[in-house]
C-alpha atoms as a PDB file:
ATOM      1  CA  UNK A   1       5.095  -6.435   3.520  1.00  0.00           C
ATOM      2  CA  UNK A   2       6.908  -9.405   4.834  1.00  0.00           C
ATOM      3  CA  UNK A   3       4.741  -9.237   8.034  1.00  0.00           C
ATOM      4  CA  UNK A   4       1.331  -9.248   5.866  1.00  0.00           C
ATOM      5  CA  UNK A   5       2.805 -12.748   4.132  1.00  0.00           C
ATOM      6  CA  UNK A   6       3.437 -14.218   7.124  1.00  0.00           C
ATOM      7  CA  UNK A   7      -0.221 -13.091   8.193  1.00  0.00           C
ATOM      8  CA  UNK A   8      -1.850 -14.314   4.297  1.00  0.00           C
ATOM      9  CA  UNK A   9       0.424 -17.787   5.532  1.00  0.00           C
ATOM     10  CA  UNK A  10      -1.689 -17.783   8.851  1.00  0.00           C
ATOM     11  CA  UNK A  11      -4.482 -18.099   6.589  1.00  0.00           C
ATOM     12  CA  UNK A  12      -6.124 -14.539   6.491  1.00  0.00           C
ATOM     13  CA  UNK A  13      -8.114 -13.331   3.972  1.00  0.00           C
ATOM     14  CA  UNK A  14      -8.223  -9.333   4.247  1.00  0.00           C
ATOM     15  CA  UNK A  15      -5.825  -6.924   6.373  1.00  0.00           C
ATOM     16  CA  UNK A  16      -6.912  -3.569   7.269  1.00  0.00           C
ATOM     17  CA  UNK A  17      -4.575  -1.270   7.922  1.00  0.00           C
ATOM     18  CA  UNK A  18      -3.889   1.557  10.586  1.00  0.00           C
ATOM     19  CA  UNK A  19      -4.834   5.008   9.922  1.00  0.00           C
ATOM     20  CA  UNK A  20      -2.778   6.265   6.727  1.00  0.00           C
ATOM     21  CA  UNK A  21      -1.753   9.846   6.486  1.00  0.00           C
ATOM     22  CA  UNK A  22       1.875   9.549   4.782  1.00  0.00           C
ATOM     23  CA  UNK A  23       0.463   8.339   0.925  1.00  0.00           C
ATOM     24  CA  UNK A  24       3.940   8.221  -0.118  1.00  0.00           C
ATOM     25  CA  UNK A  25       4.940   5.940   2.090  1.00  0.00           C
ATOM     26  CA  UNK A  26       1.705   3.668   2.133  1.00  0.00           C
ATOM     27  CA  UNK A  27       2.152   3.225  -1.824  1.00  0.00           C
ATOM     28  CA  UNK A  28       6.255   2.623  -1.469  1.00  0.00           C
ATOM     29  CA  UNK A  29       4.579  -0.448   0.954  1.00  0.00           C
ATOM     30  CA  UNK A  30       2.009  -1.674  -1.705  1.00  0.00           C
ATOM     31  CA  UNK A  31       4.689  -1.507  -4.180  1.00  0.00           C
ATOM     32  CA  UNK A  32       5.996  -4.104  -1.840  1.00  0.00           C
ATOM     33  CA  UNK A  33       3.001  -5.829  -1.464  1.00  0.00           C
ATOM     34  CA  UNK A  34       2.569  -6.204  -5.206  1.00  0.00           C
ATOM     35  CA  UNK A  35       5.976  -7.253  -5.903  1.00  0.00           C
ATOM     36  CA  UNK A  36       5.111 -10.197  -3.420  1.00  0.00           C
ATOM     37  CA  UNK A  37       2.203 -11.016  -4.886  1.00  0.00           C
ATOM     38  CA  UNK A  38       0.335 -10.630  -1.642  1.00  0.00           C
ATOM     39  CA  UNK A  39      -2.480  -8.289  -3.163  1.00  0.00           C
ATOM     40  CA  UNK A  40      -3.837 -11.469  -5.201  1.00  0.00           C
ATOM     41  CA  UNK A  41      -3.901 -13.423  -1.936  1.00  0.00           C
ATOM     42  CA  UNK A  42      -5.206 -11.087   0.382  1.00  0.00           C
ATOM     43  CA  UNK A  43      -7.956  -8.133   0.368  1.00  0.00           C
ATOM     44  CA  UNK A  44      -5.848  -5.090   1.768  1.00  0.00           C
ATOM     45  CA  UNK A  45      -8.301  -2.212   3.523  1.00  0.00           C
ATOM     46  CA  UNK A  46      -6.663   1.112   3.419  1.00  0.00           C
ATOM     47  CA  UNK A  47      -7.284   3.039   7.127  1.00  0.00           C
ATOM     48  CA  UNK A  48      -8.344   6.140   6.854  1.00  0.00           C
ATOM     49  CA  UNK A  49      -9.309   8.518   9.771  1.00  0.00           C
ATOM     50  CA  UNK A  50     -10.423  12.334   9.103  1.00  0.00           C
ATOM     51  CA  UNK A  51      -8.216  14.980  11.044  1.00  0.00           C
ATOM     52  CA  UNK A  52     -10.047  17.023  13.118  1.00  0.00           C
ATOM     53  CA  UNK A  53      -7.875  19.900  13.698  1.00  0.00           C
ATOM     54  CA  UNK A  54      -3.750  20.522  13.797  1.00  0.00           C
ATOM     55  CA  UNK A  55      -3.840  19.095  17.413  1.00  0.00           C
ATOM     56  CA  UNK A  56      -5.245  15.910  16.805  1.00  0.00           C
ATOM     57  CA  UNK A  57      -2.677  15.561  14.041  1.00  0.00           C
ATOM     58  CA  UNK A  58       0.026  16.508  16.208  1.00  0.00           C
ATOM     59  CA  UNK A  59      -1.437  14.085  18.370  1.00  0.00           C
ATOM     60  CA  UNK A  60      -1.397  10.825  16.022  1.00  0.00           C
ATOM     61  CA  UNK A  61       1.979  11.851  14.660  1.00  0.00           C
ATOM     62  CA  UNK A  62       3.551  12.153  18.353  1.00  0.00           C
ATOM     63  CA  UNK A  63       1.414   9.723  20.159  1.00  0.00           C
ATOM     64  CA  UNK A  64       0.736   6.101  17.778  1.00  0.00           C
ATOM     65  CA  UNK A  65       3.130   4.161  17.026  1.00  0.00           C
ATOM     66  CA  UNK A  66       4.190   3.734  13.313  1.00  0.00           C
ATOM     67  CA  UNK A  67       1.784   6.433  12.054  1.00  0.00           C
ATOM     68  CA  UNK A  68       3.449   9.451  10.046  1.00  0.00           C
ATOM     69  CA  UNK A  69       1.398  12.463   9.884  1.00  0.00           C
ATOM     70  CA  UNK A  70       3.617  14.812   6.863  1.00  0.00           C
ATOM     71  CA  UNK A  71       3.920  18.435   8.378  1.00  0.00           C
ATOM     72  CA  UNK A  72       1.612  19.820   5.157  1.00  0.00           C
ATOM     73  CA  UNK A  73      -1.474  18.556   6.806  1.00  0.00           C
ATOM     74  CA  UNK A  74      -0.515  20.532   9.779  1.00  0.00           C
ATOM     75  CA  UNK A  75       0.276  23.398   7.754  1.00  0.00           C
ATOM     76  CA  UNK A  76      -3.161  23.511   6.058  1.00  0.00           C
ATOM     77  CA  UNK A  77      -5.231  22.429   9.589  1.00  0.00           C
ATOM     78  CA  UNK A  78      -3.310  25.319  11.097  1.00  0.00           C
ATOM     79  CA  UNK A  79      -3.646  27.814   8.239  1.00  0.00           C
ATOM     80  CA  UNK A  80      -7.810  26.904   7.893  1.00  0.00           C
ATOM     81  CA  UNK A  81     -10.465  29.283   8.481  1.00  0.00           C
ATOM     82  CA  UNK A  82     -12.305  26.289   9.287  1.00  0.00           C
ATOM     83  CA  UNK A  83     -10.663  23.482  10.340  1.00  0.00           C
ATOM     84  CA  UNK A  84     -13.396  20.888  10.304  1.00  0.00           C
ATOM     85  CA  UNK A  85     -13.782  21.424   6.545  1.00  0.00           C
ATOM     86  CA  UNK A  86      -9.874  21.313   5.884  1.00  0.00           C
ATOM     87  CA  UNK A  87      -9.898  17.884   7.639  1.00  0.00           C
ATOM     88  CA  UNK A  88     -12.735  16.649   5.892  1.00  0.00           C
ATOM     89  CA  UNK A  89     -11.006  17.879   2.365  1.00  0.00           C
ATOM     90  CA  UNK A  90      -7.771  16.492   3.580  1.00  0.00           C
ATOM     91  CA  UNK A  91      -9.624  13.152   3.919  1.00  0.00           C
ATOM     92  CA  UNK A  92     -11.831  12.654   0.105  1.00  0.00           C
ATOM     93  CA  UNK A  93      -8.302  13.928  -0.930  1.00  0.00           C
ATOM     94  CA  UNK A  94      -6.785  10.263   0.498  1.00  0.00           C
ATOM     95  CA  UNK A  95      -9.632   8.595  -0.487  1.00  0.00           C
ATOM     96  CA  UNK A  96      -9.140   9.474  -4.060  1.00  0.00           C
ATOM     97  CA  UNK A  97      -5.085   9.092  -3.718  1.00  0.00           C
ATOM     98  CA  UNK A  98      -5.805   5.700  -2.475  1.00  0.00           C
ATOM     99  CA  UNK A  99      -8.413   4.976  -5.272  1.00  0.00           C
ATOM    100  CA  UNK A 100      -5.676   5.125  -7.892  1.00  0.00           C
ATOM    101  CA  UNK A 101      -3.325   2.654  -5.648  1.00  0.00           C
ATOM    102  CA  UNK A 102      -3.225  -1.032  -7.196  1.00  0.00           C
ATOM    103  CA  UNK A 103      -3.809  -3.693  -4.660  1.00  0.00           C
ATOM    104  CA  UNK A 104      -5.955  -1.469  -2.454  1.00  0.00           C
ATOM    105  CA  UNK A 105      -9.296  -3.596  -2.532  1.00  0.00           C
ATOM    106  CA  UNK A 106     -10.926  -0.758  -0.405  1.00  0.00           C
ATOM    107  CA  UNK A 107     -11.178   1.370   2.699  1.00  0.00           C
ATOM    108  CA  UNK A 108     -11.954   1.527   6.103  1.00  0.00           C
ATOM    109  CA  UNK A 109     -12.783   4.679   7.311  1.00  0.00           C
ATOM    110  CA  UNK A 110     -12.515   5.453  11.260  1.00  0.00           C
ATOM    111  CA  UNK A 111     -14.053   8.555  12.184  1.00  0.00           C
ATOM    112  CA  UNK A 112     -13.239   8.499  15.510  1.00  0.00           C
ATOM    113  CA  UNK A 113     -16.081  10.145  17.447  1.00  0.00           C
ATOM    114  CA  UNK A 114     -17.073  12.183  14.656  1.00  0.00           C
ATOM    115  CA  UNK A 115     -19.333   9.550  13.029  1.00  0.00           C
ATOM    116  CA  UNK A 116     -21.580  11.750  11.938  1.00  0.00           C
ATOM    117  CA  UNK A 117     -19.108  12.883   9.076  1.00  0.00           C
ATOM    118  CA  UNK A 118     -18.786   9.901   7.426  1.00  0.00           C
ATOM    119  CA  UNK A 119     -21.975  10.409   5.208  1.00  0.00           C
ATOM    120  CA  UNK A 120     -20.372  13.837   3.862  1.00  0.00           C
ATOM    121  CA  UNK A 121     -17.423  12.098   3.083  1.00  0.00           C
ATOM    122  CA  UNK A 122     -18.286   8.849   1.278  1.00  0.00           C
ATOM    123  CA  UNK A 123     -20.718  11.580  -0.932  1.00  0.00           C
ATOM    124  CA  UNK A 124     -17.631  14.018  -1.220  1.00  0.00           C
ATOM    125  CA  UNK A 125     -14.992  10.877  -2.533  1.00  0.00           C
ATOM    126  CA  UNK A 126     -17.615   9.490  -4.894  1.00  0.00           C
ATOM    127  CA  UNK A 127     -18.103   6.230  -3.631  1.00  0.00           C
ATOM    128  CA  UNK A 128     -22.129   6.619  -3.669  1.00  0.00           C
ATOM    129  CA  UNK A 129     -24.166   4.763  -5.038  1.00  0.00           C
ATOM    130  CA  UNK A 130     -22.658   1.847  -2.750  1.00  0.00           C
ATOM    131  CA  UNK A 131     -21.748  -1.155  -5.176  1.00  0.00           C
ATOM    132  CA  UNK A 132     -24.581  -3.896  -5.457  1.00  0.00           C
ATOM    133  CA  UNK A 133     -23.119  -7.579  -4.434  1.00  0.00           C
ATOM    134  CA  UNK A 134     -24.028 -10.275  -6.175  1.00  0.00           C
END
């Protein structure tokens, strides 16, 4: 949280963070954030990035720095008849989680050369019909 201040003191007006996987820890951070104040200043963009499959989890949680991928979503990928539809679950699942999170002014979803989910997921976490901007 300290590092976002020093950031919203650079003069920034929105942060988007790396993928999340470990919600827990995430909303321990925006508890942070929100004790500082720093979610008034700043728009704060939640990463989110579909697993594929139990390797590609492995992957992120062995292979990029400062992400935590909990062993449950490596369970479930692992235990799914279908994989693909376990990650995509997993994924409206944070969506929603980080819905609920004050502070979080929205998401950015990365679906790292699997682009062609990302209808089927904004439909699946409710966030159709887009918001109109005035």
């Amino acid at each position: 949280a300290l590092r976002l201040a020093k950031k919203i003191e650079a003069g920034v007006d929105f942060a988007q963070t790396q993928c999340i996987y470990d919600m827990d820890r995430f909303d321990r951070w925006m508890r942070q954030v929100r004790d500082l104040g720093l979610h008034e200043r700043c728009k704060i963009l939640a990463g989110v990035t579909p697993l594929k499959s139990a390797g590609m989890a492995k992957y992120m949680r062995d292979s990029v720095a400062g992400l935590s991928v909990p062993d449950y979503y490596i369970q479930r990928l692992e235990a799914a008849k279908d994989k693909a539809a376990e990650g995509i679950k997993i994924c409206v699942e944070q969506i929603q989680r980080l819905r609920e999170i004050e502070g979080v002014a929205g998401i950015h979803l990365m679906a790292i050369e699997w682009e062609k989910m990302v209808p089927q997921i904004v439909e699946q976490a409710g966030l159709l019909p887009r918001p109109v901007l005035n």
